[in-house]
N, C-alpha and C. Protein backbone atom coordinates (compact mmCIF):
# COMPACT_ATOMS: atom_id res chain seq x y z
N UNK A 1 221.31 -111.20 120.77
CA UNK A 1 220.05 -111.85 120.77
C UNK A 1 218.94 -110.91 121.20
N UNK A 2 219.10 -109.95 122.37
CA UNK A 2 218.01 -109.22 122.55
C UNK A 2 217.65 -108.10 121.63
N UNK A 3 218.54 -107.91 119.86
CA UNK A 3 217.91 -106.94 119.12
C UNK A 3 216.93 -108.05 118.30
N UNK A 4 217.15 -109.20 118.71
CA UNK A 4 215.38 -110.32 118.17
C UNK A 4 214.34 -109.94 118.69
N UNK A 5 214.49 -109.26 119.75
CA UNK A 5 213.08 -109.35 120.74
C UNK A 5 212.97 -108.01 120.26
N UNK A 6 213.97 -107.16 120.49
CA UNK A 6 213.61 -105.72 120.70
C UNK A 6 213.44 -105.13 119.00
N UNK A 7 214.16 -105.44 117.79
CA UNK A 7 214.46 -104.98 116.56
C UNK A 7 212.68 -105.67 116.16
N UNK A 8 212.15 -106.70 116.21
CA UNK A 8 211.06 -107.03 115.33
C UNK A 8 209.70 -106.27 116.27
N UNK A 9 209.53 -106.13 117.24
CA UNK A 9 208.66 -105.58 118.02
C UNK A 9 208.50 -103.82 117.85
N UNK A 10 207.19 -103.62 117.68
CA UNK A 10 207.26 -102.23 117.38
C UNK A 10 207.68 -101.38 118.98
N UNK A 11 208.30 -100.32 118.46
CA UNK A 11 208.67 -99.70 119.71
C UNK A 11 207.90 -98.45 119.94
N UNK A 12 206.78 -99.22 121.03
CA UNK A 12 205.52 -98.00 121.73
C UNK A 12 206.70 -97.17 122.23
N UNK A 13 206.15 -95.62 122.62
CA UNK A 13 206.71 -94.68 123.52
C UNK A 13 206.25 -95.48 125.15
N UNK A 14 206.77 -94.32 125.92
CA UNK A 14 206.71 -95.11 127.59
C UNK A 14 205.22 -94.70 127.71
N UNK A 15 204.40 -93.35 126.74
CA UNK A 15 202.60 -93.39 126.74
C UNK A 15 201.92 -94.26 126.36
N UNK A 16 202.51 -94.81 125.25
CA UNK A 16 201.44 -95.98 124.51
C UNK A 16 201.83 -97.07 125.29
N UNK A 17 202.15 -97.28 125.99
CA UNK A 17 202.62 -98.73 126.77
C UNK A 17 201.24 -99.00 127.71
N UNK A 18 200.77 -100.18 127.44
CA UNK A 18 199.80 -100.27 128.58
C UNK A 18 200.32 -101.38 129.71
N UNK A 19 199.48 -101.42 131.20
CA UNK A 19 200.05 -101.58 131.70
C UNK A 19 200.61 -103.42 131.62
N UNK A 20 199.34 -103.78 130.64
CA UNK A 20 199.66 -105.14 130.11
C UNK A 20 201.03 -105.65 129.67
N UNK A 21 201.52 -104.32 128.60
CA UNK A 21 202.79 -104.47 128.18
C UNK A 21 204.04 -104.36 128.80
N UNK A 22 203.46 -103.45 129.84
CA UNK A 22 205.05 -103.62 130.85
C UNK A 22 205.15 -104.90 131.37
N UNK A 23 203.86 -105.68 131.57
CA UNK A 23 204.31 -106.74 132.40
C UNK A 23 204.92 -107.71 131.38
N UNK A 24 203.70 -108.10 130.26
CA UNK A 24 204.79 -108.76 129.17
C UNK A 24 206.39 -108.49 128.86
N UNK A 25 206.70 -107.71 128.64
CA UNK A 25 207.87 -107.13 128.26
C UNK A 25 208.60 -107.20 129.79
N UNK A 26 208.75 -106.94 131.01
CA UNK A 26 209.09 -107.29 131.79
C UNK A 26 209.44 -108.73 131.79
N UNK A 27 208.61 -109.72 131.58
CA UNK A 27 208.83 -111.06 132.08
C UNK A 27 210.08 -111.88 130.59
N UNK A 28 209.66 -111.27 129.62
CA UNK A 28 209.86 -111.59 128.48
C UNK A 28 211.68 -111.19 128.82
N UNK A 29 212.12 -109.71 129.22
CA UNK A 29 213.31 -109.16 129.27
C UNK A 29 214.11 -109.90 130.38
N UNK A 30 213.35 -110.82 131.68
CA UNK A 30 213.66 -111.81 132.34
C UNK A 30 214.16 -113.21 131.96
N UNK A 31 213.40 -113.17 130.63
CA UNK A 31 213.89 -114.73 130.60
C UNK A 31 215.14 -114.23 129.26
N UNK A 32 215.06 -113.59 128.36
CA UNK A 32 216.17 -113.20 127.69
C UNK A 32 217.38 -113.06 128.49
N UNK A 33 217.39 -112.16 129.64
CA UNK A 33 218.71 -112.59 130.62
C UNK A 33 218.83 -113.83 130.62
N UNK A 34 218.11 -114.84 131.30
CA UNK A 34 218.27 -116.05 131.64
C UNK A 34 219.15 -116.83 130.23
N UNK A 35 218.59 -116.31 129.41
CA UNK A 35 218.88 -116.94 128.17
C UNK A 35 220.71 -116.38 127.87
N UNK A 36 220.91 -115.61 128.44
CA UNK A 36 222.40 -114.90 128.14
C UNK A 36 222.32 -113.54 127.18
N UNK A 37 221.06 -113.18 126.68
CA UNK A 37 221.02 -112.31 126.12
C UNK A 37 221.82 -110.49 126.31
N UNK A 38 221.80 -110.79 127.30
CA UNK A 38 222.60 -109.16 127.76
C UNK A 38 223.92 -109.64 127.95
N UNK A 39 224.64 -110.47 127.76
CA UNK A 39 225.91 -110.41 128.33
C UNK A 39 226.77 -109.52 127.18
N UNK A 40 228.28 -109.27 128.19
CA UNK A 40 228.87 -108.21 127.16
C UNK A 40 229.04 -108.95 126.03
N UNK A 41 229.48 -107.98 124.97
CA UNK A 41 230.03 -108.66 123.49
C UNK A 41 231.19 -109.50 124.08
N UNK A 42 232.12 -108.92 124.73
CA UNK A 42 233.48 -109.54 124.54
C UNK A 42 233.55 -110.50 125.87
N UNK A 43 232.53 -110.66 126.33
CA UNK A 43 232.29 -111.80 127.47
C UNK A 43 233.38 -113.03 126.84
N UNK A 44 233.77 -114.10 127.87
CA UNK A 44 234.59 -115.22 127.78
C UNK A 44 233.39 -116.36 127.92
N UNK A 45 232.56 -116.11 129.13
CA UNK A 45 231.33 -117.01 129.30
C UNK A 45 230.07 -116.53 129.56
N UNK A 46 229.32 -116.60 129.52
CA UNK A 46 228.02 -116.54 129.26
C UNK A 46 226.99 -117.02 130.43
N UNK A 47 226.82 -116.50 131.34
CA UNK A 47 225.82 -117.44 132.25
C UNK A 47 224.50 -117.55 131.41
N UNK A 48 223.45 -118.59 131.90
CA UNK A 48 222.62 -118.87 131.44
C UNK A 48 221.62 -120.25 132.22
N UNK A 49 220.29 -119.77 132.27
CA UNK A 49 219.72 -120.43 133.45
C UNK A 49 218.58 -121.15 132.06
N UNK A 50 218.79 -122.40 131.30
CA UNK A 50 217.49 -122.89 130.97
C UNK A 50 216.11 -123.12 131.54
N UNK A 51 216.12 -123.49 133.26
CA UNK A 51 214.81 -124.03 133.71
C UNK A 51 214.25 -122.44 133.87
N UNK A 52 215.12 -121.38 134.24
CA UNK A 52 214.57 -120.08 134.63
C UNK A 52 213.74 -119.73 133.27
N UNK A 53 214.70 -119.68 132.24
CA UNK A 53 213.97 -119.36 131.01
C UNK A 53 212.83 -119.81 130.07
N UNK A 54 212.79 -121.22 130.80
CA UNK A 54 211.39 -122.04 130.40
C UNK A 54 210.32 -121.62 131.10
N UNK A 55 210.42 -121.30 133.03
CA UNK A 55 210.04 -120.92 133.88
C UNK A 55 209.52 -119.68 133.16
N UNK A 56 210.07 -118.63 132.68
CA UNK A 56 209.01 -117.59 132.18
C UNK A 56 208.47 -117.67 131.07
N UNK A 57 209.16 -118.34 130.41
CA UNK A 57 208.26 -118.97 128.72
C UNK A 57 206.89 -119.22 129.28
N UNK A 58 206.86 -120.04 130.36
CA UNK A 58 205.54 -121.19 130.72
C UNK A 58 204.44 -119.82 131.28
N UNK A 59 205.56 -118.97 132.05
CA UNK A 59 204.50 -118.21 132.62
C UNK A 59 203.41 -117.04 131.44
N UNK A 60 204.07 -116.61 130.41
CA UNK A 60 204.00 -115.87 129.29
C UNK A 60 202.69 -116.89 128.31
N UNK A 61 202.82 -118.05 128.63
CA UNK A 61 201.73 -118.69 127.57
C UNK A 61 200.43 -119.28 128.53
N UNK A 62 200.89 -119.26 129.87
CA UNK A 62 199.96 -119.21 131.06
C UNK A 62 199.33 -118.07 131.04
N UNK A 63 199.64 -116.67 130.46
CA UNK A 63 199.37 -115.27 130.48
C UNK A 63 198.33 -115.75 129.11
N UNK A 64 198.84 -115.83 128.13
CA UNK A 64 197.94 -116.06 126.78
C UNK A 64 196.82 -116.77 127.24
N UNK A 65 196.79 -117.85 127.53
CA UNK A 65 195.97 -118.94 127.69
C UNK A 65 194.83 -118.29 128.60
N UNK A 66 194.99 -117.43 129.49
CA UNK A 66 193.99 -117.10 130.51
C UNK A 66 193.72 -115.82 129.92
N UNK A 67 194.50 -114.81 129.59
CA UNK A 67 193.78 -113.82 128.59
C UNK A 67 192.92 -113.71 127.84
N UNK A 68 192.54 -115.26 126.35
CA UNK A 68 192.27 -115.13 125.58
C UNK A 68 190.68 -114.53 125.36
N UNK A 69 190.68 -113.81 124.83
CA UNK A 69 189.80 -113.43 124.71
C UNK A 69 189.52 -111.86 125.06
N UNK A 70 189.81 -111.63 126.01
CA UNK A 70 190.42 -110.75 126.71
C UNK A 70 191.06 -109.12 126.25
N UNK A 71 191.86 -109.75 125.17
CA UNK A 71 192.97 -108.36 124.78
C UNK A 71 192.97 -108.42 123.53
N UNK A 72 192.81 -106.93 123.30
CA UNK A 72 192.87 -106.40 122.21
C UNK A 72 193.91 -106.86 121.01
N UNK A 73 193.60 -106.73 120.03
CA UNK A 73 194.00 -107.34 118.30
C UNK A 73 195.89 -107.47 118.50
N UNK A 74 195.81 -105.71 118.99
CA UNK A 74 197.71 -105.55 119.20
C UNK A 74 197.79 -106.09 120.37
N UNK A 75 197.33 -105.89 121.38
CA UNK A 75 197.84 -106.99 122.59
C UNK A 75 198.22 -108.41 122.35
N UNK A 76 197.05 -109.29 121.68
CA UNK A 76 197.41 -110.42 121.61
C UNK A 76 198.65 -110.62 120.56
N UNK A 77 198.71 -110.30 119.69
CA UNK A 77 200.01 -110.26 118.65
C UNK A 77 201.14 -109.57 119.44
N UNK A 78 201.10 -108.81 119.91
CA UNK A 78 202.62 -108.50 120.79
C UNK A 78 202.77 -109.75 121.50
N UNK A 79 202.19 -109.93 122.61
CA UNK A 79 202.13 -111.33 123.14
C UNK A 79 202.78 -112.94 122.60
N UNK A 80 201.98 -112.99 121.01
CA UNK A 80 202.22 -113.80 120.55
C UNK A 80 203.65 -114.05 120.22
N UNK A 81 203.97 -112.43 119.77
CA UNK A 81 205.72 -112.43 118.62
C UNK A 81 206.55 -112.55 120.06
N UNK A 82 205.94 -111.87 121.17
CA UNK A 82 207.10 -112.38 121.99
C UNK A 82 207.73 -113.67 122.74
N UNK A 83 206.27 -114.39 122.36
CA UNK A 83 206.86 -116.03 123.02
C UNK A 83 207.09 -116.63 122.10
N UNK A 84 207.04 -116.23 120.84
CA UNK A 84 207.37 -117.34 119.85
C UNK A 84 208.82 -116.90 119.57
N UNK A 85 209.53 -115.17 120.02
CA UNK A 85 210.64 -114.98 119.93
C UNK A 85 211.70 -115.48 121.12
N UNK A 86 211.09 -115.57 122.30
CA UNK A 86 211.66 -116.34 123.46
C UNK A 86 211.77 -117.40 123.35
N UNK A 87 210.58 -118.74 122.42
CA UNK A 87 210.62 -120.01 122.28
C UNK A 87 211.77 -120.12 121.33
N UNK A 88 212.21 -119.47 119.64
CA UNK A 88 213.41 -119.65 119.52
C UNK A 88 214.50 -119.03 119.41
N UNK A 89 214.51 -118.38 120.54
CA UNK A 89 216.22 -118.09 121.49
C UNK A 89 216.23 -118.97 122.08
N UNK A 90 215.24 -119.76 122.89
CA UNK A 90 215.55 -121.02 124.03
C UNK A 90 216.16 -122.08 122.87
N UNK A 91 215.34 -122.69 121.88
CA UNK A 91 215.76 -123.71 120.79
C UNK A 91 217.14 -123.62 120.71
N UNK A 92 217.83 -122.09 120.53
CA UNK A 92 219.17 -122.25 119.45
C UNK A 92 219.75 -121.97 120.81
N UNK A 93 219.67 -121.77 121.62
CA UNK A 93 220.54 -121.44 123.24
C UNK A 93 220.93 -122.94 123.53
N UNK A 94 219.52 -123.77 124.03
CA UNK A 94 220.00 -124.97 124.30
C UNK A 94 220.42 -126.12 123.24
N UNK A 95 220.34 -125.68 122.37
CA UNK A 95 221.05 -126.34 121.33
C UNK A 95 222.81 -126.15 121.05
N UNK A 96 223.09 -124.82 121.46
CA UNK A 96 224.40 -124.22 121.61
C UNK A 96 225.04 -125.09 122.50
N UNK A 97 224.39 -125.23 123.93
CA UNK A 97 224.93 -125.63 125.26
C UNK A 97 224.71 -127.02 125.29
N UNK A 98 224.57 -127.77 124.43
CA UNK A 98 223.90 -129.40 124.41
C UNK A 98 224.81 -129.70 122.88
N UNK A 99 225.21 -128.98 122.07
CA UNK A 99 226.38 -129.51 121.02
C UNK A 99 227.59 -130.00 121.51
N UNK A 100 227.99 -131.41 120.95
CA UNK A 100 229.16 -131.90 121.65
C UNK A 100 230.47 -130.99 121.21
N UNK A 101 231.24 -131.02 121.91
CA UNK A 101 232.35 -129.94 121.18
C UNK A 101 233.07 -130.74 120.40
N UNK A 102 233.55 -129.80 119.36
CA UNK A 102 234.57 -130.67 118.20
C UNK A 102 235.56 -132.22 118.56
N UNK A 103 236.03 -131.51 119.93
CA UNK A 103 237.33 -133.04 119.93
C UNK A 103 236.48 -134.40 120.14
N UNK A 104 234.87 -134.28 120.65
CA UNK A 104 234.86 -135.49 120.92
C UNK A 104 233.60 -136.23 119.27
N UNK A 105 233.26 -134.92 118.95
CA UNK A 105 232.48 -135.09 117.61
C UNK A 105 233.33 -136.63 116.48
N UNK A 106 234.18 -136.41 115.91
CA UNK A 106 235.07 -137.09 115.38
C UNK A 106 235.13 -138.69 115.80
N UNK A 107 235.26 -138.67 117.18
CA UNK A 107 235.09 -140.19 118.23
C UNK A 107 233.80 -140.68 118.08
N UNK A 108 232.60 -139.82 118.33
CA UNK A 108 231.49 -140.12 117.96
C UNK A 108 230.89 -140.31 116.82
N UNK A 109 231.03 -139.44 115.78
CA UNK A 109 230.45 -139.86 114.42
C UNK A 109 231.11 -141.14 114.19
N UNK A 110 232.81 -141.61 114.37
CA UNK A 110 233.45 -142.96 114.06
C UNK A 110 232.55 -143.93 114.58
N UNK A 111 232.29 -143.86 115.98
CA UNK A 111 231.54 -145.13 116.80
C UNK A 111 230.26 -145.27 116.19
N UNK A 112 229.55 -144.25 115.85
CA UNK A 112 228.13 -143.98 115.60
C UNK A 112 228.15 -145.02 113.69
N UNK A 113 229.23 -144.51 113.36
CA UNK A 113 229.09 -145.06 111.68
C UNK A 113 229.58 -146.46 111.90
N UNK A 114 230.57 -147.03 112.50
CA UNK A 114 230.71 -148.32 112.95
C UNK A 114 229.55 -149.36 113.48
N UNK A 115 229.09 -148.68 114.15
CA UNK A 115 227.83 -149.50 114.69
C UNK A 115 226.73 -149.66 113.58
N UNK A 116 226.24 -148.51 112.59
CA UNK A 116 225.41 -149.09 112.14
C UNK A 116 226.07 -149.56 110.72
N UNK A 117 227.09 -149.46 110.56
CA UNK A 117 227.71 -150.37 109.61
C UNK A 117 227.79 -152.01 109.55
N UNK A 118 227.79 -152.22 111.01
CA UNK A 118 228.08 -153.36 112.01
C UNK A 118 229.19 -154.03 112.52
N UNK A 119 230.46 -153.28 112.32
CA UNK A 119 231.70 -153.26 112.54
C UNK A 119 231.93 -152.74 114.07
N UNK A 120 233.07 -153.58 114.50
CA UNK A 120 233.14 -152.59 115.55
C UNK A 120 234.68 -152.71 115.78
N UNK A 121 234.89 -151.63 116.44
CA UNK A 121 236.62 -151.56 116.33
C UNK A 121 237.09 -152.75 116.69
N UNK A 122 238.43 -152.50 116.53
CA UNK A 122 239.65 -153.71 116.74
C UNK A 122 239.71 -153.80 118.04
N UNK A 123 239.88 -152.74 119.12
CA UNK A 123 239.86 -152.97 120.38
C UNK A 123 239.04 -152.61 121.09
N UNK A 124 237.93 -153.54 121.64
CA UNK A 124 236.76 -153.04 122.48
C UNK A 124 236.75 -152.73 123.93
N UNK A 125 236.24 -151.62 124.00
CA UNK A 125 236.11 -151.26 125.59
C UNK A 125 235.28 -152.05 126.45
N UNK A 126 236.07 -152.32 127.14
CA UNK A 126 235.61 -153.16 128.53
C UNK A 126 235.31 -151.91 129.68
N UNK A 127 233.64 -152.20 130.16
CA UNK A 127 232.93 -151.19 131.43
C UNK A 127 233.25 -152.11 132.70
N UNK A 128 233.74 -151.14 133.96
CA UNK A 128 234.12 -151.45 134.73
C UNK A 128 233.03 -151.66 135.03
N UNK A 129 232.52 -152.95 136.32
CA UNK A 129 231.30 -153.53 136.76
C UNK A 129 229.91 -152.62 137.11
N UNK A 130 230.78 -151.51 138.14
CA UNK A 130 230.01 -150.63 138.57
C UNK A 130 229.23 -149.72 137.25
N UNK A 131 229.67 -149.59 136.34
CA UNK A 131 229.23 -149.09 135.42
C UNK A 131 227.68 -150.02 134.52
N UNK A 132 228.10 -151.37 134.78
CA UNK A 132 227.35 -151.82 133.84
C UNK A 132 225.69 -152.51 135.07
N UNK A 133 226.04 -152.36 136.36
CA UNK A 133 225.12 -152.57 137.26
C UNK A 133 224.09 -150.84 136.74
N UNK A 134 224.42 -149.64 136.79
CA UNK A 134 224.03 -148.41 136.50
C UNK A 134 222.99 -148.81 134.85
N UNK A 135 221.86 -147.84 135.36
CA UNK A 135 221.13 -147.83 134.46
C UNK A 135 221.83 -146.45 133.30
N UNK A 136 221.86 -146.77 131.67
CA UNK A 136 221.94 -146.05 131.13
C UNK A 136 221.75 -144.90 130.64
N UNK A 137 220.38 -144.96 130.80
CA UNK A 137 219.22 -143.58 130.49
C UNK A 137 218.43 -143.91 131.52
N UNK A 138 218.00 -142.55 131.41
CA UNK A 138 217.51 -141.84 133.02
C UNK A 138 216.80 -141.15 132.42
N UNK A 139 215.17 -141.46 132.34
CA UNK A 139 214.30 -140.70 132.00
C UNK A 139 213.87 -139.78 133.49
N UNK A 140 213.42 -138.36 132.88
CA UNK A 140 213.17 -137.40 134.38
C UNK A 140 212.24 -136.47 133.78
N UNK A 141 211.45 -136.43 134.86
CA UNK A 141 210.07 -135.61 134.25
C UNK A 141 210.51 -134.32 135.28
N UNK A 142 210.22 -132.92 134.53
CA UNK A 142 210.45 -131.30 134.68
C UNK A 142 209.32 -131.22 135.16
């Protein structure tokens, strides 16, 4: 994932770098960790911090937003390709880590096509009390 950030971005020498860009590129190479981007190839798992990586997304368009105006033609376009390249690594990251895995996919598409068919299986699950006192969805504001 980090030859997305690094392969489409032109590559200044360490002279042409201003000091704008180290910080971009700094914060940007922060949340790509977060995202799992450096881990080895032959890794088993993957750490990965979503709120960290939103956490510098937010800070990177907090950077735009108060800049504007501000920075030069290539500044703002580096800027730009890099949060819109951080915004989708986050998309397909937490989309990775939020896909149900195969064994229970199968159970779900069945229940899911039953219901709006209007069928429902032969033997229905009964929720133990404590379950059905519990609210279902849990809306939570970030």
């Amino acid at each position: 994932m980090t030859n997305q950030i690094e392969s489409s971005q032109p590559n200044p020498s360490a002279e042409a770098m201003t000091p704008f860009s180290y910080l971009v590129h700094f914060v940007a190479m922060n949340a790509a960790a977060m995202l799992g981007a450096f881990a080895p190839p032959n890794a088993q798992t993957v750490e990965v911090d979503l709120d960290g990586a939103s956490q510098m997304i937010d800070c990177l368009l907090a950077l735009e937003e108060k800049t504007k105006g501000n920075l030069t033609d290539a500044e703002q376009s580096e800027l730009r390709e890099v949060i819109s390249q951080l915004q989708l690594m986050y998309v397909q990251v937490s989309g990775v880590i939020r896909r149900p895995s195969r064994e229970t996919q199968p159970q779900a598409a069945a229940s899911a096509a039953s219901t709006e068919a209007g069928t429902t299986s032969e033997t229905p699950s009964k929720t133990p009390p404590e379950e059905e006192k519990q609210p279902r969805f849990r809306k939570t504001y970030g």
